[in-house]
C-alpha atoms as a PDB file:
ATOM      1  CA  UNK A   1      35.397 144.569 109.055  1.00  0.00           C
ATOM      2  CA  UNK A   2      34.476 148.211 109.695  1.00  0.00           C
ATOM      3  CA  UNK A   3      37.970 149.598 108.141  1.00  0.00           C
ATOM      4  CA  UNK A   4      37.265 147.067 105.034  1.00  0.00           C
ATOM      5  CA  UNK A   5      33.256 148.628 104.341  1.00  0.00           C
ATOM      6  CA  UNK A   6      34.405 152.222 104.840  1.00  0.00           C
ATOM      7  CA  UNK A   7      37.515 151.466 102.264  1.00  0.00           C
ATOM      8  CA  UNK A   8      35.448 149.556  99.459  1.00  0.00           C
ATOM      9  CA  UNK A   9      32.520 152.422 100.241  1.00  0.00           C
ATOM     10  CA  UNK A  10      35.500 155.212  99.574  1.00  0.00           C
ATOM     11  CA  UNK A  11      36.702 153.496  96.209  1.00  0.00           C
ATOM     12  CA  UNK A  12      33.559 152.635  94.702  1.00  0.00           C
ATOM     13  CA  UNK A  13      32.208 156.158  94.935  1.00  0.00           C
ATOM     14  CA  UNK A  14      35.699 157.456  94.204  1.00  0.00           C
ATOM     15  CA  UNK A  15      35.786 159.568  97.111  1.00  0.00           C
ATOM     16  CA  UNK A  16      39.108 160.916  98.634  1.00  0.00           C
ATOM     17  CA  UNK A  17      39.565 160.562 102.823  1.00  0.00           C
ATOM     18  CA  UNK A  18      38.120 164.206 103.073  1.00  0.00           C
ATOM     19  CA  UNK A  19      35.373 163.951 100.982  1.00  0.00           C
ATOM     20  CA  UNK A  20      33.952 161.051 102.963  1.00  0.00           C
ATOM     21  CA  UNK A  21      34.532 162.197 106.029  1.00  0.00           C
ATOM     22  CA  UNK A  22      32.851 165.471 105.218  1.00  0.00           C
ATOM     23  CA  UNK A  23      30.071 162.848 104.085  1.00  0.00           C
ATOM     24  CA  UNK A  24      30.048 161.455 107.170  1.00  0.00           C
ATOM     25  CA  UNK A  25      30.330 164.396 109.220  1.00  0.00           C
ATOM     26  CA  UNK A  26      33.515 163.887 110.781  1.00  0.00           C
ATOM     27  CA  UNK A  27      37.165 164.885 110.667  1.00  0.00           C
ATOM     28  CA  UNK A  28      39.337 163.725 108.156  1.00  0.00           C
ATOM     29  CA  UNK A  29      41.858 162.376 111.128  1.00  0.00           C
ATOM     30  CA  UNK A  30      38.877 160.486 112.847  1.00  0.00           C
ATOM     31  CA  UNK A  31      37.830 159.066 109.563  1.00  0.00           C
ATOM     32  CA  UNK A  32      41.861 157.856 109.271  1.00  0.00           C
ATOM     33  CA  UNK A  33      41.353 156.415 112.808  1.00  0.00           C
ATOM     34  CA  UNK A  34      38.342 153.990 111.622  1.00  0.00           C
ATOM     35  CA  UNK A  35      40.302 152.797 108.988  1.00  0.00           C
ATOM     36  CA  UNK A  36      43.543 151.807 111.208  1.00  0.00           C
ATOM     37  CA  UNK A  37      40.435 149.870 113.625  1.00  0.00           C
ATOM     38  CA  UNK A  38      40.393 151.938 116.278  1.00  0.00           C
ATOM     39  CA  UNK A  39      38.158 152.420 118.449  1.00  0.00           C
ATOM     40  CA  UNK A  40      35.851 155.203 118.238  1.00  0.00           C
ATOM     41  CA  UNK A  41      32.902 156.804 120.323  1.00  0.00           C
ATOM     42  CA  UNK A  42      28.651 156.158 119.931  1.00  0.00           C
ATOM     43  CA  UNK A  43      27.919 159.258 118.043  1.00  0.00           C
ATOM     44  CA  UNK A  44      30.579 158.274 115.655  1.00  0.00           C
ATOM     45  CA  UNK A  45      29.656 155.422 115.544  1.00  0.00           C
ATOM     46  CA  UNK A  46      25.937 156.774 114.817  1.00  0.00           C
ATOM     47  CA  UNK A  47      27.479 158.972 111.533  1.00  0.00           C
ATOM     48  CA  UNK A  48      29.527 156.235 110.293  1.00  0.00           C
ATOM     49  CA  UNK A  49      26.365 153.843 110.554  1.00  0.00           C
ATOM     50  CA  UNK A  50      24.097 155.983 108.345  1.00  0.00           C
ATOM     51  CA  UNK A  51      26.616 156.979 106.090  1.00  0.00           C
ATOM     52  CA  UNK A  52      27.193 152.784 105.105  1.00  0.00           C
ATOM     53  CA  UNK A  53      23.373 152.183 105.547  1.00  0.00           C
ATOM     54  CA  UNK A  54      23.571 149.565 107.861  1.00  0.00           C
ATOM     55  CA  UNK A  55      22.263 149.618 111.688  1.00  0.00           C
ATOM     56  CA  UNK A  56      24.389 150.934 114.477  1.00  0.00           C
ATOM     57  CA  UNK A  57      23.492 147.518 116.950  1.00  0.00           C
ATOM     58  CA  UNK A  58      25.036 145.846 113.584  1.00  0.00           C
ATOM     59  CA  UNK A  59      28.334 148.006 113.685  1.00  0.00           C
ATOM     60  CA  UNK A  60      29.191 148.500 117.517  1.00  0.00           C
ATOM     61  CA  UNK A  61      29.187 145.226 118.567  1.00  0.00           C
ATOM     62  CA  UNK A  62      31.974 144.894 116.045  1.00  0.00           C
ATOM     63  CA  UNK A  63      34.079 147.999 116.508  1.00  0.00           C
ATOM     64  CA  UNK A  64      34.517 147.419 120.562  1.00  0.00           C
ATOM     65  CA  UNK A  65      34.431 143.899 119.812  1.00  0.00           C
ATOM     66  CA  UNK A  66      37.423 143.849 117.710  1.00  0.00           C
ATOM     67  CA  UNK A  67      39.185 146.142 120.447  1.00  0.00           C
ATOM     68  CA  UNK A  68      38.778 143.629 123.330  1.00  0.00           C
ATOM     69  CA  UNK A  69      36.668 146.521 124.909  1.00  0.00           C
ATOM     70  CA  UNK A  70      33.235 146.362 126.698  1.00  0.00           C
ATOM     71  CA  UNK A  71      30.245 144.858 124.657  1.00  0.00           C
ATOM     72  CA  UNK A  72      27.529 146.794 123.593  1.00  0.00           C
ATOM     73  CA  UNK A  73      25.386 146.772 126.819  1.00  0.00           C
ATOM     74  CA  UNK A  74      28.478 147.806 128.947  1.00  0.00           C
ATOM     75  CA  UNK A  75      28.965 150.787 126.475  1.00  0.00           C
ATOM     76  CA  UNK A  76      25.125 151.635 127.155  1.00  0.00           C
ATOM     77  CA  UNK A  77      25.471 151.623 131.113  1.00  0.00           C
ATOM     78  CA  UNK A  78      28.529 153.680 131.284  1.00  0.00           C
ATOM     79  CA  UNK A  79      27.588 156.044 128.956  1.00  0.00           C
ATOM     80  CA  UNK A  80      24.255 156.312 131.389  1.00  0.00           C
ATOM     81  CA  UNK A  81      24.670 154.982 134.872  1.00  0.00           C
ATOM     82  CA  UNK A  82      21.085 155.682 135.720  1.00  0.00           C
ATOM     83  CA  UNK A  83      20.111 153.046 132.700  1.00  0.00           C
ATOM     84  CA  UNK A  84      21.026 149.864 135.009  1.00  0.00           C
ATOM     85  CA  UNK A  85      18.564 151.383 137.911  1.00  0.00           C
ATOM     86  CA  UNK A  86      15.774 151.855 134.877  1.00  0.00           C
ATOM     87  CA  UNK A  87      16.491 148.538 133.233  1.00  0.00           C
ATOM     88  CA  UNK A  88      16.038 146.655 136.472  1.00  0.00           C
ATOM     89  CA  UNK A  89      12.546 148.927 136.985  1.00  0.00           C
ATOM     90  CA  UNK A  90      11.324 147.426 134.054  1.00  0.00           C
ATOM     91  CA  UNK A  91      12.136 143.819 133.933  1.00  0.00           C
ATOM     92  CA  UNK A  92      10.808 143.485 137.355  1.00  0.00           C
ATOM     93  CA  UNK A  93       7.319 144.740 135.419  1.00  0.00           C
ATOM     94  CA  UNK A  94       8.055 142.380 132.405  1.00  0.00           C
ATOM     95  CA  UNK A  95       6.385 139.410 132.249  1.00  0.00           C
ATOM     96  CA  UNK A  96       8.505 136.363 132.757  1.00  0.00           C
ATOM     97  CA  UNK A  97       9.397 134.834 129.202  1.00  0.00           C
ATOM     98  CA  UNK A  98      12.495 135.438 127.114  1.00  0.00           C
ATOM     99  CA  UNK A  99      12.792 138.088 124.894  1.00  0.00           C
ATOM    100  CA  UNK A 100      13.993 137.233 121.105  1.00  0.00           C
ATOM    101  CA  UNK A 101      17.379 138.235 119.855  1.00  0.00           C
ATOM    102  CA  UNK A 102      15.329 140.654 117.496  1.00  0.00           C
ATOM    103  CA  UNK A 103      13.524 142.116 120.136  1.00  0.00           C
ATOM    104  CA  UNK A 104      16.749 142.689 121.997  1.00  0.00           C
ATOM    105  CA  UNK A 105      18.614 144.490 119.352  1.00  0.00           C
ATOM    106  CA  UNK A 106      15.476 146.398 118.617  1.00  0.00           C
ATOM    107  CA  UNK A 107      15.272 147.613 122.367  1.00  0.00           C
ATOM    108  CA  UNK A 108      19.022 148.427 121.757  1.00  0.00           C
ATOM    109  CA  UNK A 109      18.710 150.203 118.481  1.00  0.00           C
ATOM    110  CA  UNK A 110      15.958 152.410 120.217  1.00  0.00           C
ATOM    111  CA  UNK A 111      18.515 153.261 123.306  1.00  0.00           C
ATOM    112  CA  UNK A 112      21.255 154.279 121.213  1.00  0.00           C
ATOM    113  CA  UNK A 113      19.000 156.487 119.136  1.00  0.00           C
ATOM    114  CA  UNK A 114      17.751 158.303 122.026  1.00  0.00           C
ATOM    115  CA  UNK A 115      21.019 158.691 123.540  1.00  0.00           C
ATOM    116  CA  UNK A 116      22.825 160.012 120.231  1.00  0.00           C
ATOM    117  CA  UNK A 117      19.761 162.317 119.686  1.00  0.00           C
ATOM    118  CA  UNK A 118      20.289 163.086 123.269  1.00  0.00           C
ATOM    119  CA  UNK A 119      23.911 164.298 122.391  1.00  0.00           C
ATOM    120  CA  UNK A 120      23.652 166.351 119.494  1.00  0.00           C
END
């Protein structure tokens, strides 16, 4: 799915691979890499998200999906171990209802962006 919105993206604006990587902010060979589906990391992920206007939560599940590698959550606590210990803080404070799928990916979208801003 990824490799097939970059590639339509790329011929509709007529772009070669080096001109849309440059878009994106990444090298020409990483660019080639999402486009054979392979896996690639969060602030990647993050450039490549912006540059095809959609939301990261909406692309990563995807990308490591397609992989067979850890969901999106997984990705979260490994790239932050002390997360887990935080998470766990905070639903012990929660009341005791479910949360909605929205509010879930918006608590997601939120963590990603603070990590990724966190990185650069």
């Amino acid at each position: 799915m990824i490799s097939r919105l970059v590639q339509e993206k790329i011929s509709k604006e007529h772009l070669s691979y080096r001109q849309a990587a440059k878009e994106i902010g990444v090298a020409h060979t990483t660019l080639m890499r999402i486009i054979e589906g392979r896996q690639i990391d969060l602030p990647t992920s993050q450039k490549l998200a912006e540059w095809l206007g959609v939301t990261i939560t909406s692309l990563l599940p995807t990308i490591h999906h397609q992989q067979g590698g850890p969901d999106l959550f997984n990705i979260l606590l490994q790239m932050n171990p002390n997360l887990r210990e935080t998470l766990e803080e905070y639903l012990f404070k929660m009341p005791l209802k479910p949360l909605s799928i929205e509010d879930l990916n918006d608590i997601l979208e939120f963590i990603i962006f603070k990590l990724v801003v966190k990185i650069k």
